[in-house]
N, C-alpha and C. Protein backbone atom coordinates (compact mmCIF):
# COMPACT_ATOMS: atom_id res chain seq x y z
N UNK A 1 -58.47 2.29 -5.95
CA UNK A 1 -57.60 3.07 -5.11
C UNK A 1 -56.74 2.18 -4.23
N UNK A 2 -57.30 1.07 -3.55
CA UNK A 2 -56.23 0.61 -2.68
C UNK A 2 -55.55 -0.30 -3.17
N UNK A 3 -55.54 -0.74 -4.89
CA UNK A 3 -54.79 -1.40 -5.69
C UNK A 3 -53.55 -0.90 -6.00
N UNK A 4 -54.13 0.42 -6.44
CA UNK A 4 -53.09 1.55 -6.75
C UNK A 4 -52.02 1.45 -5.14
N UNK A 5 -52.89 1.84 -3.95
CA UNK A 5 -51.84 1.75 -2.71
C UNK A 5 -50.90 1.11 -2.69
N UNK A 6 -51.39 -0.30 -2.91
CA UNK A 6 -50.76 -1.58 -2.67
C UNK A 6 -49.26 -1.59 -3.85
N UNK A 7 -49.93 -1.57 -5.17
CA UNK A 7 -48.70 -1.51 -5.75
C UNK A 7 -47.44 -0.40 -5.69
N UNK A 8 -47.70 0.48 -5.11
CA UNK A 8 -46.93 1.70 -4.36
C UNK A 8 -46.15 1.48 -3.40
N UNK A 9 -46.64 0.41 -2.59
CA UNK A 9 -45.85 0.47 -1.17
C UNK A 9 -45.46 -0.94 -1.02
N UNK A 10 -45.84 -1.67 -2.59
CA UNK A 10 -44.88 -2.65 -2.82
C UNK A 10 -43.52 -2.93 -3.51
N UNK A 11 -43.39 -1.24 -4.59
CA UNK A 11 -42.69 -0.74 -5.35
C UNK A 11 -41.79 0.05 -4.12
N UNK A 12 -42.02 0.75 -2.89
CA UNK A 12 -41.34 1.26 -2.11
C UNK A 12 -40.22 0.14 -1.07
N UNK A 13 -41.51 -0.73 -0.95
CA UNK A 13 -40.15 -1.72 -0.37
C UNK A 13 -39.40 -2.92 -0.89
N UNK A 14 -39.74 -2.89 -2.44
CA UNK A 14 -38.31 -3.22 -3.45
C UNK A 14 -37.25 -2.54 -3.01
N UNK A 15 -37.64 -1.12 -3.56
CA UNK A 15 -36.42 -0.13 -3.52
C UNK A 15 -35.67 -0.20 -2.25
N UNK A 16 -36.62 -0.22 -0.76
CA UNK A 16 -35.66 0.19 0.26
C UNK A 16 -34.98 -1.23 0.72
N UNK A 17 -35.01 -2.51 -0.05
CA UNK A 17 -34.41 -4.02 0.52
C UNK A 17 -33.68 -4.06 -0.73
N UNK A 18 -34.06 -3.43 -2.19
CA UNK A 18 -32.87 -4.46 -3.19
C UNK A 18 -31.35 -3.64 -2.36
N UNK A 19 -30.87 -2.65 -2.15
CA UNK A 19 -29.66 -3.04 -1.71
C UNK A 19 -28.46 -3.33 -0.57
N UNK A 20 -30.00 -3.99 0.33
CA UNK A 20 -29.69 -5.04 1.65
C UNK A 20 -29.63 -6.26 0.76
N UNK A 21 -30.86 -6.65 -0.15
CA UNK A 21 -30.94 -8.01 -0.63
C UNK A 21 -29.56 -7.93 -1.80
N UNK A 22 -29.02 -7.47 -2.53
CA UNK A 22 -27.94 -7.18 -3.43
C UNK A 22 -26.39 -7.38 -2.33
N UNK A 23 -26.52 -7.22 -0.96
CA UNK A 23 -25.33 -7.39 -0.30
C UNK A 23 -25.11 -8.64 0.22
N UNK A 24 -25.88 -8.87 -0.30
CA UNK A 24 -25.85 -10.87 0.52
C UNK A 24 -25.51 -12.16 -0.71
N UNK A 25 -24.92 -11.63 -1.73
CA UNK A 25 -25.25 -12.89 -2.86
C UNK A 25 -23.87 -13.33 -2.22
N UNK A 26 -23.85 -14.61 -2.65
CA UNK A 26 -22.59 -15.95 -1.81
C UNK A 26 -21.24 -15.51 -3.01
N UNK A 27 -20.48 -15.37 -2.94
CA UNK A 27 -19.23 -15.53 -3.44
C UNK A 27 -18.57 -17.18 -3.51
N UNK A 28 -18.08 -17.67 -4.87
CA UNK A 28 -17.55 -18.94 -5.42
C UNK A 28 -16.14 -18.49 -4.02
N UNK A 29 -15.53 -19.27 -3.82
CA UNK A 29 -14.02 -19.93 -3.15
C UNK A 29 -13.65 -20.70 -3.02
N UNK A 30 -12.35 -20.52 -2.32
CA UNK A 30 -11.63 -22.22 -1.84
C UNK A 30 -10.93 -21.34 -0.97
N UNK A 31 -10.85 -22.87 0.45
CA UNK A 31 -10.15 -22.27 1.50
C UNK A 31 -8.83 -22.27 1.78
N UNK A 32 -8.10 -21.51 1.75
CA UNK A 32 -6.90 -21.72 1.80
C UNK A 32 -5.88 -22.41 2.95
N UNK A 33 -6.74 -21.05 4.38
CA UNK A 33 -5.96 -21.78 5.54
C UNK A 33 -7.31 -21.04 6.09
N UNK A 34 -6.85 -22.03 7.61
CA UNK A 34 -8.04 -22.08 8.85
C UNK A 34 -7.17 -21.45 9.90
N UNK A 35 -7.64 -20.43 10.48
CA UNK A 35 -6.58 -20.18 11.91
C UNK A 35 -8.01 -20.21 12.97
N UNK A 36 -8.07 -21.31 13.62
CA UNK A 36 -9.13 -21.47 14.45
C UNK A 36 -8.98 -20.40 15.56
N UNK A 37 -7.04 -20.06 16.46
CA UNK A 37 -7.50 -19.96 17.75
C UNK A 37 -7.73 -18.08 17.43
N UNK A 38 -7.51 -17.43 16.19
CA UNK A 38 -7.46 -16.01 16.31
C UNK A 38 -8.89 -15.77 15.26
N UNK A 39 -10.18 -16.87 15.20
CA UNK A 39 -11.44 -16.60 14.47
C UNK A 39 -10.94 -16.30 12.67
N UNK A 40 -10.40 -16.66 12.35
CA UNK A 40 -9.94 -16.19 10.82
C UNK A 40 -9.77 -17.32 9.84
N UNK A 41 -10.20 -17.14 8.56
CA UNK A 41 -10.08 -17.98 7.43
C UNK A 41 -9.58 -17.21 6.11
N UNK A 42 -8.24 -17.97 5.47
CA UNK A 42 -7.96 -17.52 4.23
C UNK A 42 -8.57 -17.91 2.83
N UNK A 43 -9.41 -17.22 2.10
CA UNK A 43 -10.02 -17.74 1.06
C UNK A 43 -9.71 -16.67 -0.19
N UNK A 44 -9.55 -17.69 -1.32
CA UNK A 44 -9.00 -17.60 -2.56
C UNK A 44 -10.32 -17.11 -3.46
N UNK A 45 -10.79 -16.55 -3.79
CA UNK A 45 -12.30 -15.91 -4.33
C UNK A 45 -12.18 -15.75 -5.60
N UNK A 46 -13.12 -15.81 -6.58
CA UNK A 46 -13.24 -14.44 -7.33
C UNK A 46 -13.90 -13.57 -6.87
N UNK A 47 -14.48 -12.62 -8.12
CA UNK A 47 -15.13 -11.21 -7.90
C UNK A 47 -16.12 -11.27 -6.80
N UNK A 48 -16.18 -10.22 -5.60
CA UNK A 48 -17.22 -10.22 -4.64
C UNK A 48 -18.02 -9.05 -5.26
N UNK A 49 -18.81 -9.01 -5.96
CA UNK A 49 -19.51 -7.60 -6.35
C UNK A 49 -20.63 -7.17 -5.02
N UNK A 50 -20.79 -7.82 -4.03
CA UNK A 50 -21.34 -7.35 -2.58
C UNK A 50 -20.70 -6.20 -2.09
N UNK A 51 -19.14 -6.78 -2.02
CA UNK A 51 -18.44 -6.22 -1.47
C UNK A 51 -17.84 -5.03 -2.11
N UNK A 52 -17.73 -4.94 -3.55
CA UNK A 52 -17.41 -3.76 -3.88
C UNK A 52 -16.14 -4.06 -4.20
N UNK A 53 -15.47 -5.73 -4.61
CA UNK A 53 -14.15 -6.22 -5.37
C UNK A 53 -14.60 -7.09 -6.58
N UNK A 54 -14.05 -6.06 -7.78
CA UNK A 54 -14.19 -6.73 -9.04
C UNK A 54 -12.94 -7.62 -9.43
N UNK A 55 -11.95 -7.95 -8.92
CA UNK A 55 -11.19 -8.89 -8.81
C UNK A 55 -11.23 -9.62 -8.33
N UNK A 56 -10.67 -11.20 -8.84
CA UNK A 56 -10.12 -12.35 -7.45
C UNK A 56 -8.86 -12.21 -7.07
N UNK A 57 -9.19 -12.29 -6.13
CA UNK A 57 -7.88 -12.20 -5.16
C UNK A 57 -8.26 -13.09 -4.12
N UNK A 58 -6.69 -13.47 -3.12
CA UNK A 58 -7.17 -13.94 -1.94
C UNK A 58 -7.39 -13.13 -0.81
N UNK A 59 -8.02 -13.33 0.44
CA UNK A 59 -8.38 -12.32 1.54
C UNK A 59 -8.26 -13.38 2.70
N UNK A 60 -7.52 -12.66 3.57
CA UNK A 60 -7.91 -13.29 5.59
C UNK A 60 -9.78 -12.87 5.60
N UNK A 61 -10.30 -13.48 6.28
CA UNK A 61 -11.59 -12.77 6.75
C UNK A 61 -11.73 -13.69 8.45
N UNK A 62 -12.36 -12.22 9.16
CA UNK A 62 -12.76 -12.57 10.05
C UNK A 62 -13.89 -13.40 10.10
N UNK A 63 -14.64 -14.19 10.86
CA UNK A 63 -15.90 -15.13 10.97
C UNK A 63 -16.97 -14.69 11.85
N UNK A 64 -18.00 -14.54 11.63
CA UNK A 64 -18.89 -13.89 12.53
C UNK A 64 -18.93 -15.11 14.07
N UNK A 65 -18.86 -16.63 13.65
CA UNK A 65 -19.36 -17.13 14.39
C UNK A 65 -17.66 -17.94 14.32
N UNK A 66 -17.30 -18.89 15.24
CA UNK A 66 -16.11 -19.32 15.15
C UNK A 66 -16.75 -21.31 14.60
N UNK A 67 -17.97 -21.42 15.27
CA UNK A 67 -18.20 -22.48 14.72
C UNK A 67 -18.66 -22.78 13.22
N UNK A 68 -18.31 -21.11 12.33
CA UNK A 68 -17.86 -22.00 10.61
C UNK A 68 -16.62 -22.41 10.53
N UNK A 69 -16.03 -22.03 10.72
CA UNK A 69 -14.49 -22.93 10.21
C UNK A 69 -14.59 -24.57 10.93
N UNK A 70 -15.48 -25.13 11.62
CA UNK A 70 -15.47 -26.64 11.73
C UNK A 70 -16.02 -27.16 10.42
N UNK A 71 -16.51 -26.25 9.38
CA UNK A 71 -17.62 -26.82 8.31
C UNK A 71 -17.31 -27.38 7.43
N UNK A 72 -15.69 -26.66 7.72
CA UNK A 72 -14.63 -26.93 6.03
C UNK A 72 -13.56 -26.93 6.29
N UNK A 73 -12.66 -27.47 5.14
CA UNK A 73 -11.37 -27.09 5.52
C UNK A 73 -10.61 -26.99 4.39
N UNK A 74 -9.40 -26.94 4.71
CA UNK A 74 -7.87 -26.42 3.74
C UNK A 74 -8.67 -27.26 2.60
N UNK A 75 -8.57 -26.81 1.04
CA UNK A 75 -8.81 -26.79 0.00
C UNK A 75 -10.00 -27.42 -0.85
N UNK A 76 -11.42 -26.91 0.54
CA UNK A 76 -12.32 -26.91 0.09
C UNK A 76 -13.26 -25.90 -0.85
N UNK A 77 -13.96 -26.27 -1.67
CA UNK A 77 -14.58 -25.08 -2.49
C UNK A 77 -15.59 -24.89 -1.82
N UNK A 78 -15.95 -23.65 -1.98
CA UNK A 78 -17.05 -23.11 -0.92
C UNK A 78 -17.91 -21.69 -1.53
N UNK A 79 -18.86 -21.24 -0.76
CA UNK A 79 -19.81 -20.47 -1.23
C UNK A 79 -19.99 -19.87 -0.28
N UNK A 80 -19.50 -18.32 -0.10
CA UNK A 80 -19.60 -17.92 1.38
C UNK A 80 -20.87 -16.55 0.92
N UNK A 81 -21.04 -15.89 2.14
CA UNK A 81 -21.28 -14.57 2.19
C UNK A 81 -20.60 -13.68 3.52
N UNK A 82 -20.01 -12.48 2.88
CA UNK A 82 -19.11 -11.47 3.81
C UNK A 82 -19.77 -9.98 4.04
N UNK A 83 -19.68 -9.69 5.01
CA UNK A 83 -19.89 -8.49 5.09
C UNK A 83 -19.04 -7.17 5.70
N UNK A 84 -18.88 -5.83 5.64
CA UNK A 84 -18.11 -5.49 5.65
C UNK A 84 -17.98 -4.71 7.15
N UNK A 85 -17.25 -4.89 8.13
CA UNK A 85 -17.29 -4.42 9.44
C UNK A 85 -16.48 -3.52 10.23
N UNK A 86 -16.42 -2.70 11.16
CA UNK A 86 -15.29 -2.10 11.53
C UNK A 86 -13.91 -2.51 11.81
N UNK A 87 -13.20 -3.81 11.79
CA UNK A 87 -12.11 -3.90 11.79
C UNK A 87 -11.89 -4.96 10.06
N UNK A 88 -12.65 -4.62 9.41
CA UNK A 88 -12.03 -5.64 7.86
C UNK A 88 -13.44 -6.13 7.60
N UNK A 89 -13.47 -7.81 6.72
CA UNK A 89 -14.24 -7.86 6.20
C UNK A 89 -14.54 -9.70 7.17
N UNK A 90 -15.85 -10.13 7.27
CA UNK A 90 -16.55 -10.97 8.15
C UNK A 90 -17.39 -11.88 7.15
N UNK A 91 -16.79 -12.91 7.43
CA UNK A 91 -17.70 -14.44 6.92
C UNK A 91 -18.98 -14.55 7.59
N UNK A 92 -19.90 -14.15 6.94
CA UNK A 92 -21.54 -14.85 8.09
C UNK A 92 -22.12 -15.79 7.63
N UNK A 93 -21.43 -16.40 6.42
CA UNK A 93 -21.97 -17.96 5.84
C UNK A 93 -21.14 -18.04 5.45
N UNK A 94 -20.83 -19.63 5.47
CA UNK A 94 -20.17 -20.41 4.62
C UNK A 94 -20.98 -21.65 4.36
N UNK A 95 -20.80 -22.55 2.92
CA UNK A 95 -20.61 -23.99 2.54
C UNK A 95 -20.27 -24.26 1.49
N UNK A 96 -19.61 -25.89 1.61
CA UNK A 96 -19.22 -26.13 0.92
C UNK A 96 -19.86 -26.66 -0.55
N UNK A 97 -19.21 -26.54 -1.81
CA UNK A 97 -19.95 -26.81 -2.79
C UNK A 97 -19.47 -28.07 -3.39
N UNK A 98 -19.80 -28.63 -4.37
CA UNK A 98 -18.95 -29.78 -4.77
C UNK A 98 -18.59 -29.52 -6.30
């Protein structure tokens, strides 16, 4: 019986994290431009399937923290993760890849 529990309420909190854990995978980029003093970075992507864009395209994104954009710069490749917020869409990781 408490085998049975266990695998139940380990099967319950798959379900209620895969699609918190499914919104966080890093997206491939390169940075285009840095605007330090207004928190914003332009990056050239492909597909964000987090986000709910099956295209690459490029995007402005806001930065959660202002000290990522010291990490990288203009036409570095990078590996971010974004999330999606009330005024657009927000960098909460970045790095660079080689």
């Amino acid at each position: 019986m408490k085998k049975t529990v266990r695998i139940a309420s380990a099967a319950v909190l798959v379900l209620a994290l895969g699609p918190a854990l499914a919104q966080v995978a890093p997206i491939s980029g390169e940075v285009k431009k840095i605007d330090e003093s207004a928190g914003k970075i332009t990056l050239k992507h492909g597909p964000a399937k987090s986000l709910g864009m099956d295209e690459p395209m490029t995007m402005v994104y806001r930065v959660k923290d202002a000290a990522l954009l010291k990490q990288v710069k203009i036409g570095d490749k990078v590996q971010f993760e974004a999330e999606e917020g009330d005024g657009g869409y927000i960098v909460t990781r970045i790095q660079k890849t080689k």
